[in-house]
C-alpha atoms as a PDB file:
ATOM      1  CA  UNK A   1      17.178 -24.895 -22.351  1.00  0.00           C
ATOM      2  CA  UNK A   2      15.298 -27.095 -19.589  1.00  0.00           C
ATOM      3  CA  UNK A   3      13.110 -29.504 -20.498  1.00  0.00           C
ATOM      4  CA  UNK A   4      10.182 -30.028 -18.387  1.00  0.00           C
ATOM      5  CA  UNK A   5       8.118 -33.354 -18.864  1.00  0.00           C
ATOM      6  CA  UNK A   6       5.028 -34.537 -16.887  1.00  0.00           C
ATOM      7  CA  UNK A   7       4.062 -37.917 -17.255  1.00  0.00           C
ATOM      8  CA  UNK A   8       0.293 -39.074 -16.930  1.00  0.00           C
ATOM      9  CA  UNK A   9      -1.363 -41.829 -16.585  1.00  0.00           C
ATOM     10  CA  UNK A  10      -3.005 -40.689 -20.344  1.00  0.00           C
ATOM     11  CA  UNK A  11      -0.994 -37.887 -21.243  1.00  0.00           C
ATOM     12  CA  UNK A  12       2.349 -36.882 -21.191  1.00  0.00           C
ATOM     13  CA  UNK A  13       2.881 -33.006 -21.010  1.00  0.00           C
ATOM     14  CA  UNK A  14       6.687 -31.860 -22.625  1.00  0.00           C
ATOM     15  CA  UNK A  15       7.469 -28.448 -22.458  1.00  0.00           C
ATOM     16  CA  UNK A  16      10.922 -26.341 -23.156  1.00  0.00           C
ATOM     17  CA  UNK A  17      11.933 -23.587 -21.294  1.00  0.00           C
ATOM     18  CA  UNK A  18      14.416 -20.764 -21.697  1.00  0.00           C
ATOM     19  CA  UNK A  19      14.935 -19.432 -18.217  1.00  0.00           C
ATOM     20  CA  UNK A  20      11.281 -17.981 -17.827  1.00  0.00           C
ATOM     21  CA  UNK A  21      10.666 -18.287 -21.484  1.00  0.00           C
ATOM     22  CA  UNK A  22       8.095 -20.950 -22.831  1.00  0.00           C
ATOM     23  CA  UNK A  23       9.906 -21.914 -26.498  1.00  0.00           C
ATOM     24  CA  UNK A  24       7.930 -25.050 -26.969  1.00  0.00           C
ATOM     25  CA  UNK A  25       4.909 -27.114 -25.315  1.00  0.00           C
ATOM     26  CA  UNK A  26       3.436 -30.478 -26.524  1.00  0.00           C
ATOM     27  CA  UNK A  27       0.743 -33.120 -25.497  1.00  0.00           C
ATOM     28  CA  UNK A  28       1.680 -36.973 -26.308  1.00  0.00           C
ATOM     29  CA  UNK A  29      -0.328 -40.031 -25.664  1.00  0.00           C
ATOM     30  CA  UNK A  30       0.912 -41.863 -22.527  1.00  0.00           C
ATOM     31  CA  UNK A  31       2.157 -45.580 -23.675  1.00  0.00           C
ATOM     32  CA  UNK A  32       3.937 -47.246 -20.959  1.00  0.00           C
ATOM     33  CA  UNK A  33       5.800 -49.862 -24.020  1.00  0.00           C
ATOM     34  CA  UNK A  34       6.993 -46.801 -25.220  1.00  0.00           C
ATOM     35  CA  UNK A  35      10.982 -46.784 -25.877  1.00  0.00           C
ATOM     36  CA  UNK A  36      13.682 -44.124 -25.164  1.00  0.00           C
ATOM     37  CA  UNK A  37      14.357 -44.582 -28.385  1.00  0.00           C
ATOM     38  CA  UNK A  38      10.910 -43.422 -29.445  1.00  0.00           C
ATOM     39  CA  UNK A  39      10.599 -40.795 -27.388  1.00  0.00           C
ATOM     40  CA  UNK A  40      13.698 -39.214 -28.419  1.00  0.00           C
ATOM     41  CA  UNK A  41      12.454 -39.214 -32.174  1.00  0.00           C
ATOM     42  CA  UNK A  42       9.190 -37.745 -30.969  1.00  0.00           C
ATOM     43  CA  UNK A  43      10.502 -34.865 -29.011  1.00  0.00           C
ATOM     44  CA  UNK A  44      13.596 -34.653 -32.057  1.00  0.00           C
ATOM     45  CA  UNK A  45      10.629 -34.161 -34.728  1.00  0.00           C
ATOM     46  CA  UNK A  46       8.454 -31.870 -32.445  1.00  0.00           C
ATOM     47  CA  UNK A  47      11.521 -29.814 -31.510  1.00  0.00           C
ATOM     48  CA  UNK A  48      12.519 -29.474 -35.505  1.00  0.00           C
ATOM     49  CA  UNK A  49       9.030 -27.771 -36.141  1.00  0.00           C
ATOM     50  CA  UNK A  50       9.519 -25.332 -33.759  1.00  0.00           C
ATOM     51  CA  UNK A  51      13.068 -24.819 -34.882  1.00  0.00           C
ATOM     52  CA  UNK A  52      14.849 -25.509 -31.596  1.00  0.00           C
ATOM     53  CA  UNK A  53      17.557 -27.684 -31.675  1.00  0.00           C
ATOM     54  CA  UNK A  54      17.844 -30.772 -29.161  1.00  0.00           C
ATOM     55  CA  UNK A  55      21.417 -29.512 -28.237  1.00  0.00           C
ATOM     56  CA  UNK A  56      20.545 -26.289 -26.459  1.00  0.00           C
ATOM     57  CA  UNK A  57      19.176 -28.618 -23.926  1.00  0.00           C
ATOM     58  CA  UNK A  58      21.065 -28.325 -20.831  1.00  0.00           C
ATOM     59  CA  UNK A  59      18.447 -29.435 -17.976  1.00  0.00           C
ATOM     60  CA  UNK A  60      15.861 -32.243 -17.344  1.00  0.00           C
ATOM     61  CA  UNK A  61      13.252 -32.531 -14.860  1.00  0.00           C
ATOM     62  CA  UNK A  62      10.230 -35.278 -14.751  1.00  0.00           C
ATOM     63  CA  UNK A  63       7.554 -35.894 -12.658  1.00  0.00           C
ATOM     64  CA  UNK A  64       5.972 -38.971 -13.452  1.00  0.00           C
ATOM     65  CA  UNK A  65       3.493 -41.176 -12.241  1.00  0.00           C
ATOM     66  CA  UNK A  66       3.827 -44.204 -14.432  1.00  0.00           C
ATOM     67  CA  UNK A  67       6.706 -46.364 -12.732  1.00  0.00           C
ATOM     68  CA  UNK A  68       7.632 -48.579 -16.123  1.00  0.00           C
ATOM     69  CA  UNK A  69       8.148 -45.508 -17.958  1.00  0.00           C
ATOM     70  CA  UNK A  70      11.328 -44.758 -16.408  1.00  0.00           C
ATOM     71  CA  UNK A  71      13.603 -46.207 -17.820  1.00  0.00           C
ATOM     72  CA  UNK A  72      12.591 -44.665 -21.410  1.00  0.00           C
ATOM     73  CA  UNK A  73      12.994 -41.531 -19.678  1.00  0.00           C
ATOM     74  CA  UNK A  74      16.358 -41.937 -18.180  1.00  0.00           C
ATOM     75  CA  UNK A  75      17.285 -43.518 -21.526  1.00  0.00           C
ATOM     76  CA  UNK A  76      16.153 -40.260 -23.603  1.00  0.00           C
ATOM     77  CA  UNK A  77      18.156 -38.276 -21.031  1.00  0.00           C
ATOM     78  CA  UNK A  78      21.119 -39.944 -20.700  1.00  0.00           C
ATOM     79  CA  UNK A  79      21.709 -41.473 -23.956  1.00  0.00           C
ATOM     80  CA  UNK A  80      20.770 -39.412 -26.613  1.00  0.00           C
ATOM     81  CA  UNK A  81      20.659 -35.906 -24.864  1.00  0.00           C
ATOM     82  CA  UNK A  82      23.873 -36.454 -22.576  1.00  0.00           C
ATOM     83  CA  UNK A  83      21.856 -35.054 -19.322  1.00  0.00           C
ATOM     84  CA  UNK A  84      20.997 -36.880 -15.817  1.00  0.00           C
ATOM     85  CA  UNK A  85      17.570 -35.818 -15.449  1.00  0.00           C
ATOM     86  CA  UNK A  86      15.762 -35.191 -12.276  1.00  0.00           C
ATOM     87  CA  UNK A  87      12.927 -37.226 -10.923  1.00  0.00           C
ATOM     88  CA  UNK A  88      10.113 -35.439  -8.714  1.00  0.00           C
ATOM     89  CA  UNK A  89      10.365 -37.751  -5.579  1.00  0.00           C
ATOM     90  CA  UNK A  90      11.786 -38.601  -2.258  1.00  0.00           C
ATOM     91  CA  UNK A  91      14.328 -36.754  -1.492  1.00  0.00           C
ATOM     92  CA  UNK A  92      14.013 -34.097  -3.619  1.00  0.00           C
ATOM     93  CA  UNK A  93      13.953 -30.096  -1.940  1.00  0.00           C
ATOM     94  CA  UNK A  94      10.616 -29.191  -2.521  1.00  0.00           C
ATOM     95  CA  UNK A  95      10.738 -26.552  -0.084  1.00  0.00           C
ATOM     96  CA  UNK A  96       7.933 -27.462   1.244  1.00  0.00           C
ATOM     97  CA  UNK A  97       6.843 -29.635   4.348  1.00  0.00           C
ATOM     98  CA  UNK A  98       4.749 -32.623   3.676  1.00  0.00           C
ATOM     99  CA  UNK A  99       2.507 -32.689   6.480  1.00  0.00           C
ATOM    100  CA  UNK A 100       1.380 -36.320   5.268  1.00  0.00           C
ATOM    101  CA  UNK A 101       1.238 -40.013   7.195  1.00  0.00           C
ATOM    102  CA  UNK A 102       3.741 -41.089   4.561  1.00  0.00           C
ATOM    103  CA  UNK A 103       5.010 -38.451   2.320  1.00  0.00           C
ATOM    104  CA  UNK A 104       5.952 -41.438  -0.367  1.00  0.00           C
ATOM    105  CA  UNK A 105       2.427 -41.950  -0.946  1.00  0.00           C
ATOM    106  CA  UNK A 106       1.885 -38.279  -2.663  1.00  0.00           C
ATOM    107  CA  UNK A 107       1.798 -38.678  -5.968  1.00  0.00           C
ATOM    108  CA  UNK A 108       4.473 -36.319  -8.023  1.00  0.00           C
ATOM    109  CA  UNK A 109       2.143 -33.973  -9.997  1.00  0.00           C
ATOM    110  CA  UNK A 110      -0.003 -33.198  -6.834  1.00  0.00           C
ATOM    111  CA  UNK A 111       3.134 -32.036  -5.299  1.00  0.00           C
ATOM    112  CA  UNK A 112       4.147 -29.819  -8.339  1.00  0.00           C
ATOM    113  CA  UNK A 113       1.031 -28.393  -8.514  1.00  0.00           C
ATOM    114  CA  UNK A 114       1.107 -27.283  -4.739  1.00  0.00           C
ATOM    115  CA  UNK A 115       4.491 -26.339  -4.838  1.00  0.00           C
ATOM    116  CA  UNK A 116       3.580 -23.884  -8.405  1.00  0.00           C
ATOM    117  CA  UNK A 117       0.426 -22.761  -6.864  1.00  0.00           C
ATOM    118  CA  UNK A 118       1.866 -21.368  -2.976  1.00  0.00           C
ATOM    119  CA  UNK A 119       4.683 -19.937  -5.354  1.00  0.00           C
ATOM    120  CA  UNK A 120       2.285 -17.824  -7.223  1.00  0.00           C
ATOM    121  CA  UNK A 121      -0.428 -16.828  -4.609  1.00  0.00           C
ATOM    122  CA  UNK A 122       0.961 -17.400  -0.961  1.00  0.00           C
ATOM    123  CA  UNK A 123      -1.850 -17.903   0.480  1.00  0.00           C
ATOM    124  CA  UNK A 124      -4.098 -20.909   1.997  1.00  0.00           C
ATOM    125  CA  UNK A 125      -5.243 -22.902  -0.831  1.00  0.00           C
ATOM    126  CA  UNK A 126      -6.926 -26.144  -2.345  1.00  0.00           C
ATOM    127  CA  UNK A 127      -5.213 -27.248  -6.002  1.00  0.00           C
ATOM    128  CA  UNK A 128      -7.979 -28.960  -7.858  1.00  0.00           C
ATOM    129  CA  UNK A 129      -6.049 -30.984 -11.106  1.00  0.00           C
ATOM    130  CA  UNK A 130      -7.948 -32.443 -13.804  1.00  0.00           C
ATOM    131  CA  UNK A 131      -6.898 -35.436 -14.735  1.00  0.00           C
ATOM    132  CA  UNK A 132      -6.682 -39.149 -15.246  1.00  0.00           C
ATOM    133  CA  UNK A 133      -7.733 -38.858 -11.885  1.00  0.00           C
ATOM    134  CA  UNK A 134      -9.632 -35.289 -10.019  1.00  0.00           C
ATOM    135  CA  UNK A 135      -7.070 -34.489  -7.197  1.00  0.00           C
ATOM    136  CA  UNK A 136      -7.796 -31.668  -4.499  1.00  0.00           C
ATOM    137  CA  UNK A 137      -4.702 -30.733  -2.695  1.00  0.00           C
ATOM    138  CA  UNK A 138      -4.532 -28.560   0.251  1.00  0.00           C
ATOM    139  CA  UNK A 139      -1.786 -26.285   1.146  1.00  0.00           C
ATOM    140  CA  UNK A 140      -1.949 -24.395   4.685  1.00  0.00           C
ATOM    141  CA  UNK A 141      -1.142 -20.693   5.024  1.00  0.00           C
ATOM    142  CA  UNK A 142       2.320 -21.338   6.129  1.00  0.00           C
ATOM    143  CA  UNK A 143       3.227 -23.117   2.693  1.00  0.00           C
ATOM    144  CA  UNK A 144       2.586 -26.641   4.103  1.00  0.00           C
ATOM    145  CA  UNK A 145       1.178 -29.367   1.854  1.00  0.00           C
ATOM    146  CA  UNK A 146      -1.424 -31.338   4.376  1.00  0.00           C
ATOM    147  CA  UNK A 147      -3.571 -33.603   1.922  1.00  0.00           C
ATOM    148  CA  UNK A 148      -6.658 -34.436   0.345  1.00  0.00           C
ATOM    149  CA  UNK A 149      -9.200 -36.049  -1.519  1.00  0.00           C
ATOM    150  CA  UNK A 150      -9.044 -37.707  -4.869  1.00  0.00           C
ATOM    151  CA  UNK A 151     -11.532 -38.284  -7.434  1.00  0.00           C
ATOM    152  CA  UNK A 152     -12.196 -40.244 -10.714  1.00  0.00           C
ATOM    153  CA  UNK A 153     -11.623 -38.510 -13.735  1.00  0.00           C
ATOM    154  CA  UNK A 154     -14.382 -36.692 -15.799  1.00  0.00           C
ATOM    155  CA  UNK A 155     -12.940 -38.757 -18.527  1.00  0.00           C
ATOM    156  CA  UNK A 156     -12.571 -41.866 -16.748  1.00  0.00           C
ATOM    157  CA  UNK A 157     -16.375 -41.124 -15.687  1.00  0.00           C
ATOM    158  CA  UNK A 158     -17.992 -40.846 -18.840  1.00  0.00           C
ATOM    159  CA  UNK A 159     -16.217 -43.691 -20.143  1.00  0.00           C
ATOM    160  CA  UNK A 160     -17.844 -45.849 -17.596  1.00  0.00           C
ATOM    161  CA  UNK A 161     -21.020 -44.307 -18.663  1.00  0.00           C
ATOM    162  CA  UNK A 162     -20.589 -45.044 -22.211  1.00  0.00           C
ATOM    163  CA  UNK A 163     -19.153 -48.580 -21.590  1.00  0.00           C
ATOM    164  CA  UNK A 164     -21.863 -49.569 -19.456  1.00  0.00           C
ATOM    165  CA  UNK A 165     -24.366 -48.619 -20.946  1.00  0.00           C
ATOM    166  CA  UNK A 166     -24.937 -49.812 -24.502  1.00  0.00           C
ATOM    167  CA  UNK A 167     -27.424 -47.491 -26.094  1.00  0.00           C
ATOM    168  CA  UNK A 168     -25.466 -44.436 -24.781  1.00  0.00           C
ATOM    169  CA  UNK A 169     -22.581 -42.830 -26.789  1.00  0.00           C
ATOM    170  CA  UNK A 170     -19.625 -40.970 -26.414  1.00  0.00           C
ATOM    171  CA  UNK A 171     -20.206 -36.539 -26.771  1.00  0.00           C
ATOM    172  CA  UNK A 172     -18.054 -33.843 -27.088  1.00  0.00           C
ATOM    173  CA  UNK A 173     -17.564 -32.763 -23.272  1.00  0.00           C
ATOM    174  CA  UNK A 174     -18.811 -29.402 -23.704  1.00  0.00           C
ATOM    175  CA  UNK A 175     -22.014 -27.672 -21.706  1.00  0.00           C
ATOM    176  CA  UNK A 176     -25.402 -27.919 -22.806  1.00  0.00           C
ATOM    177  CA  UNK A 177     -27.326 -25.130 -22.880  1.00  0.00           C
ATOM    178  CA  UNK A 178     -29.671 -26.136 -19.812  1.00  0.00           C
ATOM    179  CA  UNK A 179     -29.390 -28.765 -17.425  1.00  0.00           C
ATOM    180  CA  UNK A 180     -32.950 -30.267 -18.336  1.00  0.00           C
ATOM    181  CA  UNK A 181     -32.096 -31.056 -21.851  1.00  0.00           C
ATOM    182  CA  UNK A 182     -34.217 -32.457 -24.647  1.00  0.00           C
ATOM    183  CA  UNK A 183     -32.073 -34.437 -26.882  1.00  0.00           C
ATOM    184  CA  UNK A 184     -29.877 -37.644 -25.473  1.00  0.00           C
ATOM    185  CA  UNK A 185     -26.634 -35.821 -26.262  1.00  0.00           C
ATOM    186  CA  UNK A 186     -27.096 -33.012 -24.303  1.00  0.00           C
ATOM    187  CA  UNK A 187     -28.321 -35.145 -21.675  1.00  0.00           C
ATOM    188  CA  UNK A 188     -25.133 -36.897 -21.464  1.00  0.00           C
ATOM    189  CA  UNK A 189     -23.179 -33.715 -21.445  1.00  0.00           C
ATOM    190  CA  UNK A 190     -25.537 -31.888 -18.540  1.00  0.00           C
ATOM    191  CA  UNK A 191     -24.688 -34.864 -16.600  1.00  0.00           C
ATOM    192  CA  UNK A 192     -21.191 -35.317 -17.082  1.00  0.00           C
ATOM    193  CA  UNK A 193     -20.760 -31.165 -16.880  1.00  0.00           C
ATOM    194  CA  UNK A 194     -22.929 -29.838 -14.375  1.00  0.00           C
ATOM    195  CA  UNK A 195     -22.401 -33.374 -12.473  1.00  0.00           C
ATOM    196  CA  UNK A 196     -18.998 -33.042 -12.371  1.00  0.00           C
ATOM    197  CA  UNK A 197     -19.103 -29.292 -11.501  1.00  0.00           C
ATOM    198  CA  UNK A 198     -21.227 -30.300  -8.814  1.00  0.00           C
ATOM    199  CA  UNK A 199     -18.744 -33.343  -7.297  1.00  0.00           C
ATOM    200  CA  UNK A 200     -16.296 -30.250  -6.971  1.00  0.00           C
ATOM    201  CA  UNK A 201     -18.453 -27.943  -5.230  1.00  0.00           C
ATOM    202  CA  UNK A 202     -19.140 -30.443  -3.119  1.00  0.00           C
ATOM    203  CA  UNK A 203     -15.386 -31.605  -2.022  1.00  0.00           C
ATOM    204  CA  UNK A 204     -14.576 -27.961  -1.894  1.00  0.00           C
ATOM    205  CA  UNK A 205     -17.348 -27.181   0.272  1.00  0.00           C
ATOM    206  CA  UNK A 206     -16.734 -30.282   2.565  1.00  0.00           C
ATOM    207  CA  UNK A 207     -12.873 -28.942   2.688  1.00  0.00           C
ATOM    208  CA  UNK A 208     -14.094 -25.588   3.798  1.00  0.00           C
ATOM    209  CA  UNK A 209     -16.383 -26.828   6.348  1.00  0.00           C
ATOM    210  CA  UNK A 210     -13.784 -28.596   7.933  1.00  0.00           C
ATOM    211  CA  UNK A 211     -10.702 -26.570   8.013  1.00  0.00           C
ATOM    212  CA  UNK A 212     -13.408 -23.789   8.811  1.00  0.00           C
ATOM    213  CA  UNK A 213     -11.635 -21.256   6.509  1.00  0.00           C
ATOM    214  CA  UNK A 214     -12.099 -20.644   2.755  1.00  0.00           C
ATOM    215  CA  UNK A 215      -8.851 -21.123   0.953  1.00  0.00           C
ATOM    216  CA  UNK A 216      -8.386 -19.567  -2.699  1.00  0.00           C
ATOM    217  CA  UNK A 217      -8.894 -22.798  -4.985  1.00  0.00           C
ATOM    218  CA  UNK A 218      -6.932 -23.023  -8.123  1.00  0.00           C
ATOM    219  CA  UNK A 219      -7.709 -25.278 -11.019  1.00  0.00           C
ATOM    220  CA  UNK A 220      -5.761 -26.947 -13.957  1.00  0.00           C
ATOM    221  CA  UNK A 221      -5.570 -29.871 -15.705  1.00  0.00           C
ATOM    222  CA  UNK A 222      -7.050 -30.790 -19.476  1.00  0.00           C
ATOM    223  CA  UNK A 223     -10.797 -30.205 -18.287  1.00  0.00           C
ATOM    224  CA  UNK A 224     -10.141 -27.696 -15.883  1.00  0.00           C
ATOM    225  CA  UNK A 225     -11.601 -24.316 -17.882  1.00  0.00           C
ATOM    226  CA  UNK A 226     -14.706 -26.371 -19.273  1.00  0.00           C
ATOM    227  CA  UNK A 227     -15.316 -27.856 -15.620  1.00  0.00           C
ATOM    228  CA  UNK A 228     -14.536 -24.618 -13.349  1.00  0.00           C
ATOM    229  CA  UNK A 229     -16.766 -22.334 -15.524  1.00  0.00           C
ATOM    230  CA  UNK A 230     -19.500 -24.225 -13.815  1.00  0.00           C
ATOM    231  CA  UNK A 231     -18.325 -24.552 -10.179  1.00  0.00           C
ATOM    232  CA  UNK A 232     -19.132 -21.534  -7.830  1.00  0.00           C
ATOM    233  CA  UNK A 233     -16.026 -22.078  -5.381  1.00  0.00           C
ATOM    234  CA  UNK A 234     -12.998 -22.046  -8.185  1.00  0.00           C
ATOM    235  CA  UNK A 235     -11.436 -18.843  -7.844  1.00  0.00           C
ATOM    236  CA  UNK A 236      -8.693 -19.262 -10.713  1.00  0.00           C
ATOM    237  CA  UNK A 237      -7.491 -21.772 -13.645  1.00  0.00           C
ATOM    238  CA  UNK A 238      -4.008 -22.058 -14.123  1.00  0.00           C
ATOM    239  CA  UNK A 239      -3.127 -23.776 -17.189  1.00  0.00           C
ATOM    240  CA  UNK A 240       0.849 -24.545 -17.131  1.00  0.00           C
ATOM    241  CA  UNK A 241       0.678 -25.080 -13.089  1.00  0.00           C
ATOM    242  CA  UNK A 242       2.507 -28.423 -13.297  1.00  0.00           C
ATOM    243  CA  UNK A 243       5.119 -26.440 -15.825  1.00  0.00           C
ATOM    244  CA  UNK A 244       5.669 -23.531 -13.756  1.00  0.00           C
ATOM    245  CA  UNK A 245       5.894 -26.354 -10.732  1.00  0.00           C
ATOM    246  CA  UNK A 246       8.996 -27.874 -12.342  1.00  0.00           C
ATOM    247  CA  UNK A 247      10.632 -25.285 -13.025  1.00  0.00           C
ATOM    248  CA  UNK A 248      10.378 -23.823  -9.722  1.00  0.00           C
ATOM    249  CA  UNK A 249      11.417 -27.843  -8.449  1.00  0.00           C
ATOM    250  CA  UNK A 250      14.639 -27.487 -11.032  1.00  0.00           C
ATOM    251  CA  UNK A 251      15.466 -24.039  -9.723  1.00  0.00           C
ATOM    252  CA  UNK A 252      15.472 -25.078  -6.327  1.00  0.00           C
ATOM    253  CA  UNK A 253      17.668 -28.495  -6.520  1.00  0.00           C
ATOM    254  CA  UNK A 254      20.312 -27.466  -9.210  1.00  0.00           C
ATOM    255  CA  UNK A 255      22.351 -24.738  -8.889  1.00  0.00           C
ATOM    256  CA  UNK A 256      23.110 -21.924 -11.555  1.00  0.00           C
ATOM    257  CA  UNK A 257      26.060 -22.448 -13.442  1.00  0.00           C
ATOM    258  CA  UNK A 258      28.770 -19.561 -13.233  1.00  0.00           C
ATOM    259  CA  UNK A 259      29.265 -17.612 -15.916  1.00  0.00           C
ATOM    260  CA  UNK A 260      32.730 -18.088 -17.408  1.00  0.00           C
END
């Protein structure tokens, strides 16, 4: 089995993998005090529910973005499942060209992510992720990751909102019904929503304008179905990008063991 673990700056994303087989996928809170100690009783007890055995695992890939959780992660790989796991980073084959002024600077998910999405579509494309952060990533028609633009989070956003301003409260981040909206919840919401949807349109439509082209734009991330169902220039949401991006990463840098 391979596990497959993306780390967040809020969530951390495990998932288990039988050659192309999803067995098991989880969403944790991201604590950077966590121990590998922890997190191996936390992916132990979520592994036992689903009746998979910590064992079978024979691989370990991680793309993370949140530098003191390392060492837990090396820990829960090397200690108590017996495996040198592989960090998205420098160095690593990608397969792809990183047409960037310093390729170190690319975060790991946004690289996934392009990698997973020119595997699927081969095509010219923007990969819009919803997360901690809004990151647009554009990949040339040649399978080229060139860079950019990155955005505050929707959730990041609307806690602003609610922490600045007293009288206004945290919603569910759904869509109103209407934009105009008569109640202060669903005020909150049509601006958060449609305000959001409308930041992406906007990068998107900047992004065409100047590559003078219109690239197929794929979405994922947390928020990406309630966001994109808004937008006019998201063509598809792919919900286990970052996933199907690691496994395509582990594929590519470890080699298939022989069969005896």
């Amino acid at each position: 089995m391979l596990l497959a673990i993306d780390v967040g700056n809020t969530n951390i994303v495990i998932g288990l993998y039988k050659e192309d087989t999803k067995l098991g996928s989880w969403r944790i809170r991201t604590n950077e005090d966590v121990t590998g100690d922890e997190l191996w009783v936390i992916l132990k007890n979520l592994m036992f529910w689903q009746g998979l055995e910590t064992s079978e695992i024979s691989g370990a890939i991680i793309a993370c973005v949140v530098p003191p959780l390392k060492a837990a992660l090396e820990e829960l790989s090397l200690v108590f499942l017996g495996i040198t796991p592989l960090f998205v980073g420098p160095g690593m084959k990608t397969g792809m060209p990183i047409r960037y002024d310093n390729p170190r600077e690319v975060g790991a998910d946004r690289i996934v992510n392009a990698v997973a999405a020119y595997e699927k579509y081969h095509c010219e494309l923007i990969a819009v992720d919803f997360g901690t952060a809004t990151t647009f990533d554009y990949i040339n028609s040649a399978g080229e990751y060139e860079g950019g633009s990155i955005a505050p989070g929707v959730k990041i956003s609307a806690e602003a909102l609610f922490h600045s301003a007293s009288k206004l409260f945290r919603v569910e981040l759904t869509a109103p019904p209407k934009v105009i909206a008569k109640d202060t919840a669903s005020a909150i919401q049509s601006g958060i929503v449609f305000g959001y949807a409308a930041l992406v349109d906007g990068i998107l439509g900047r992004m065409f304008e100047e590559l003078k082209s219109r690239p197929k734009v794929v979405a994922t991330g947390g928020l990406a179905k309630v966001i994109s169902l808004h937008t006019k220039l998201v063509d598809n949401v792919e919900d286990d990008l970052t996933m199907e991006g690691l496994k395509i990463l582990f594929k590519r840098n470890v080699p298939p063991k022989k069969k005896q």
